[in-house]
N, C-alpha and C. Protein backbone atom coordinates (compact mmCIF):
# COMPACT_ATOMS: atom_id res chain seq x y z
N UNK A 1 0.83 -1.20 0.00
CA UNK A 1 0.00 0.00 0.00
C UNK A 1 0.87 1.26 0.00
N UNK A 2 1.96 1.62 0.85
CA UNK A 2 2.49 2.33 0.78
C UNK A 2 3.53 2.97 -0.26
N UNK A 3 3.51 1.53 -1.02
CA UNK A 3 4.48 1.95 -2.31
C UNK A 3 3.56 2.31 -3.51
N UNK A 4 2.27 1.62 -3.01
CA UNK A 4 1.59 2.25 -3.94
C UNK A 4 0.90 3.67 -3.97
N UNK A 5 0.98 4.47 -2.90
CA UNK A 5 0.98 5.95 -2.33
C UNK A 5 1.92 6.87 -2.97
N UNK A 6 2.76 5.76 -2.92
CA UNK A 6 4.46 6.90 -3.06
C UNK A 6 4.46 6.78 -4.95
N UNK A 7 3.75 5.93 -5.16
CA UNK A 7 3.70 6.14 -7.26
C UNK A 7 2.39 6.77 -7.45
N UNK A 8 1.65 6.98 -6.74
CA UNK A 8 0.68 8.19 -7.05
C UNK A 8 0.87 9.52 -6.96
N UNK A 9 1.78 9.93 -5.51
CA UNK A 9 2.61 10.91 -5.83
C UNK A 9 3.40 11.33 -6.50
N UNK A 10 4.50 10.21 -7.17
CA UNK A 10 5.27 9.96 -8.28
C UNK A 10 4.41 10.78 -9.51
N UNK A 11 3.87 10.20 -9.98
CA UNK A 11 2.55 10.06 -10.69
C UNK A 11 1.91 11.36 -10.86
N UNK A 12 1.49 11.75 -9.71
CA UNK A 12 0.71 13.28 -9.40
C UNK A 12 1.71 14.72 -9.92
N UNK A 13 3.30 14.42 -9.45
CA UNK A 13 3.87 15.38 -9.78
C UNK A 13 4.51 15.48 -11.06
N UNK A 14 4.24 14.31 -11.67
CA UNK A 14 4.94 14.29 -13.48
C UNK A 14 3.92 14.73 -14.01
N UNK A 15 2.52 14.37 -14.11
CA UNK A 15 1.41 14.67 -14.58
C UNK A 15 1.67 16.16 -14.42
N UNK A 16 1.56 16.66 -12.93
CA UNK A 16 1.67 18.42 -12.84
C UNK A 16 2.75 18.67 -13.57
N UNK A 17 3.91 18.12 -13.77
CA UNK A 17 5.42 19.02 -14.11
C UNK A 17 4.53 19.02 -16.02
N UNK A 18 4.01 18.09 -16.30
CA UNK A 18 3.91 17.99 -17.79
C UNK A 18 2.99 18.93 -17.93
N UNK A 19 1.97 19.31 -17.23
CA UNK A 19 1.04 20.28 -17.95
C UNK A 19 1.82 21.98 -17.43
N UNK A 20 2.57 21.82 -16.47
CA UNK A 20 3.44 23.32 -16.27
C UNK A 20 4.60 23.41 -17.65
N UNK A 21 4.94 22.11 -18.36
CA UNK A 21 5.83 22.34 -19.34
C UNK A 21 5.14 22.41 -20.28
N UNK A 22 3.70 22.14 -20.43
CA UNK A 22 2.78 22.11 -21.77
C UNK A 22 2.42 23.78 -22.06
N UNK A 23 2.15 24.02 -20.73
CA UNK A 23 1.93 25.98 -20.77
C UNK A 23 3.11 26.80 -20.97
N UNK A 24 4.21 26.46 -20.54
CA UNK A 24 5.61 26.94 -21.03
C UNK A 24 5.55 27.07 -22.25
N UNK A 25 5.40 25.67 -23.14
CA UNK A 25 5.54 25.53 -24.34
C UNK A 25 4.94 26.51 -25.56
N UNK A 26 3.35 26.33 -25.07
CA UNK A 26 2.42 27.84 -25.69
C UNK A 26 3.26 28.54 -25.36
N UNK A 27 3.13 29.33 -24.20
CA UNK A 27 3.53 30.81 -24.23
C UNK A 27 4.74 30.68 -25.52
N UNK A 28 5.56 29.74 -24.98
CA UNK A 28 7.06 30.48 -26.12
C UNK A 28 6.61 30.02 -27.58
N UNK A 29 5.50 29.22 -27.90
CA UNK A 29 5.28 29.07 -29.29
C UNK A 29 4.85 30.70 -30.13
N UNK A 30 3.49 30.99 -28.59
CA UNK A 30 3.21 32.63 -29.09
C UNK A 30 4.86 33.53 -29.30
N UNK A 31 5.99 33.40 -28.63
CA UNK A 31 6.48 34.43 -28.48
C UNK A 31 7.31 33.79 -29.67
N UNK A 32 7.29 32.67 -30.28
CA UNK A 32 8.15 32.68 -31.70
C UNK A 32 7.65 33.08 -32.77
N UNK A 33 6.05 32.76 -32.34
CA UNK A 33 5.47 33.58 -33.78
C UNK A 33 5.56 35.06 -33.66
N UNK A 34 5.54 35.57 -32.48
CA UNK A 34 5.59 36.93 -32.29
C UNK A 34 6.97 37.34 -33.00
N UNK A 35 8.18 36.66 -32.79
CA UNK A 35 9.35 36.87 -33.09
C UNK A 35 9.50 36.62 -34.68
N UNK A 36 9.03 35.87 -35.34
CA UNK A 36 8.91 35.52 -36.63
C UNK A 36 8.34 36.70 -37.78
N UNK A 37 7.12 37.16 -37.01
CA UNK A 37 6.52 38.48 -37.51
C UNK A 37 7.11 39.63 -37.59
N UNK A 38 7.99 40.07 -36.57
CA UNK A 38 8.75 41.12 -36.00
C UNK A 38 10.11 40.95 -37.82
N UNK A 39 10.44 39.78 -37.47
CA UNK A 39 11.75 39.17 -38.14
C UNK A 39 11.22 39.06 -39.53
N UNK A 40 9.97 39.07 -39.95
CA UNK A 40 9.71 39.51 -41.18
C UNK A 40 9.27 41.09 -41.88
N UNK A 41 8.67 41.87 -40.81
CA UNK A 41 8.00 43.42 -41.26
C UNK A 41 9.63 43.77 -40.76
N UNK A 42 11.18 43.34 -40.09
CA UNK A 42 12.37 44.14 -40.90
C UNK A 42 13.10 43.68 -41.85
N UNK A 43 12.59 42.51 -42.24
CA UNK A 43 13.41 42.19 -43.48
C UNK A 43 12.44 42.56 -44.78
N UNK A 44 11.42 43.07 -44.58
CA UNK A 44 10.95 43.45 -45.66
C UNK A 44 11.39 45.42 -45.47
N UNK A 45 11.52 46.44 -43.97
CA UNK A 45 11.33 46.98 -44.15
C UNK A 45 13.21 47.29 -44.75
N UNK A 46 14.07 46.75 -44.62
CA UNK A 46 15.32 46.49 -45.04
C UNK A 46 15.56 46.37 -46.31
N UNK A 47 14.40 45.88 -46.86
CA UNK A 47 14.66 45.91 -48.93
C UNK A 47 14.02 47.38 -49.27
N UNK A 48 12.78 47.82 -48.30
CA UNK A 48 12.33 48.94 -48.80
C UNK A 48 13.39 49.84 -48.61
N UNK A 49 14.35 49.88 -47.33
CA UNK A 49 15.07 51.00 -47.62
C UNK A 49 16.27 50.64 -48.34
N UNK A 50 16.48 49.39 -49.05
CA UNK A 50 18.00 49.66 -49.87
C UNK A 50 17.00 49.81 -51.07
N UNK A 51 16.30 49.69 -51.38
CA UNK A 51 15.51 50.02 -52.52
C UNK A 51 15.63 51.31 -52.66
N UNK A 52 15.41 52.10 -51.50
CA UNK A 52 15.33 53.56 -51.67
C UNK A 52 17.07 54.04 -51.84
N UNK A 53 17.63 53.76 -50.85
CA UNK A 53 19.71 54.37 -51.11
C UNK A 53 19.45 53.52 -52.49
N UNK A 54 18.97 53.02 -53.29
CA UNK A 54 19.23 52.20 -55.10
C UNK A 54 18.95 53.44 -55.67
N UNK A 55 17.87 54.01 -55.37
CA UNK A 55 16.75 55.21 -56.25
C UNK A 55 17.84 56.49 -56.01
N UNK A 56 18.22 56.58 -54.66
CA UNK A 56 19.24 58.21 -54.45
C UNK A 56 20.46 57.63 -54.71
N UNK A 57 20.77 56.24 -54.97
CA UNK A 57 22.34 56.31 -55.18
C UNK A 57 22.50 56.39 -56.87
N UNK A 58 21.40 55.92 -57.63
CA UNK A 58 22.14 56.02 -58.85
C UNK A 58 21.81 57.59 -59.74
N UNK A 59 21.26 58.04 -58.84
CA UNK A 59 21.23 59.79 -59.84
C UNK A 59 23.00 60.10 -59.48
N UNK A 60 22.91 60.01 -58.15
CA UNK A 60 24.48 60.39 -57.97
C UNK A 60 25.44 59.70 -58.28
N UNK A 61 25.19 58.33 -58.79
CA UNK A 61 26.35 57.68 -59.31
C UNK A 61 26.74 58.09 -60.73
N UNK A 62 25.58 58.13 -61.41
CA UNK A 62 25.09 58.49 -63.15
C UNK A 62 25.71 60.31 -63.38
N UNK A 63 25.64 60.43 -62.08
CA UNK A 63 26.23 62.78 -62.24
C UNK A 63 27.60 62.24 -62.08
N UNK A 64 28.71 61.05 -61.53
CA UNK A 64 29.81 61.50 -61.69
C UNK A 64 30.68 60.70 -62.81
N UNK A 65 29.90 60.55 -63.68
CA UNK A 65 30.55 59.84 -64.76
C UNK A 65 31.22 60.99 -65.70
């Protein structure tokens, strides 16, 4: 009986540790998509601005020929 007490507690606290690591898990899934989004609106805003130094660099490249 008593060993069978001590694997329910066993038991009780893996069950708890797994659903405290299951909510860990969300949160940081949200915070990769959060990070993913972030990591895409600057790599897009990074082409818009070499796009733009493309547009002001070649008038001034084209004036010192």
């Amino acid at each position: 009986m008593l060993s069978r007490n001590a694997l329910n507690v066993v038991k009780n606290d893996l069950i708890a540790k797994v659903d405290q690591l299951s909510g860990e898990q969300e949160a940081l899934k949200g915070d990769l998509e959060a990070a993913r989004q972030a990591k895409l609106r600057l790599e897009n805003r990074i082409k818009d601005l070499e796009e733009e130094l493309r547009r002001w660099a070649w008038p001034a490249g084209r004036g010192s020929r």
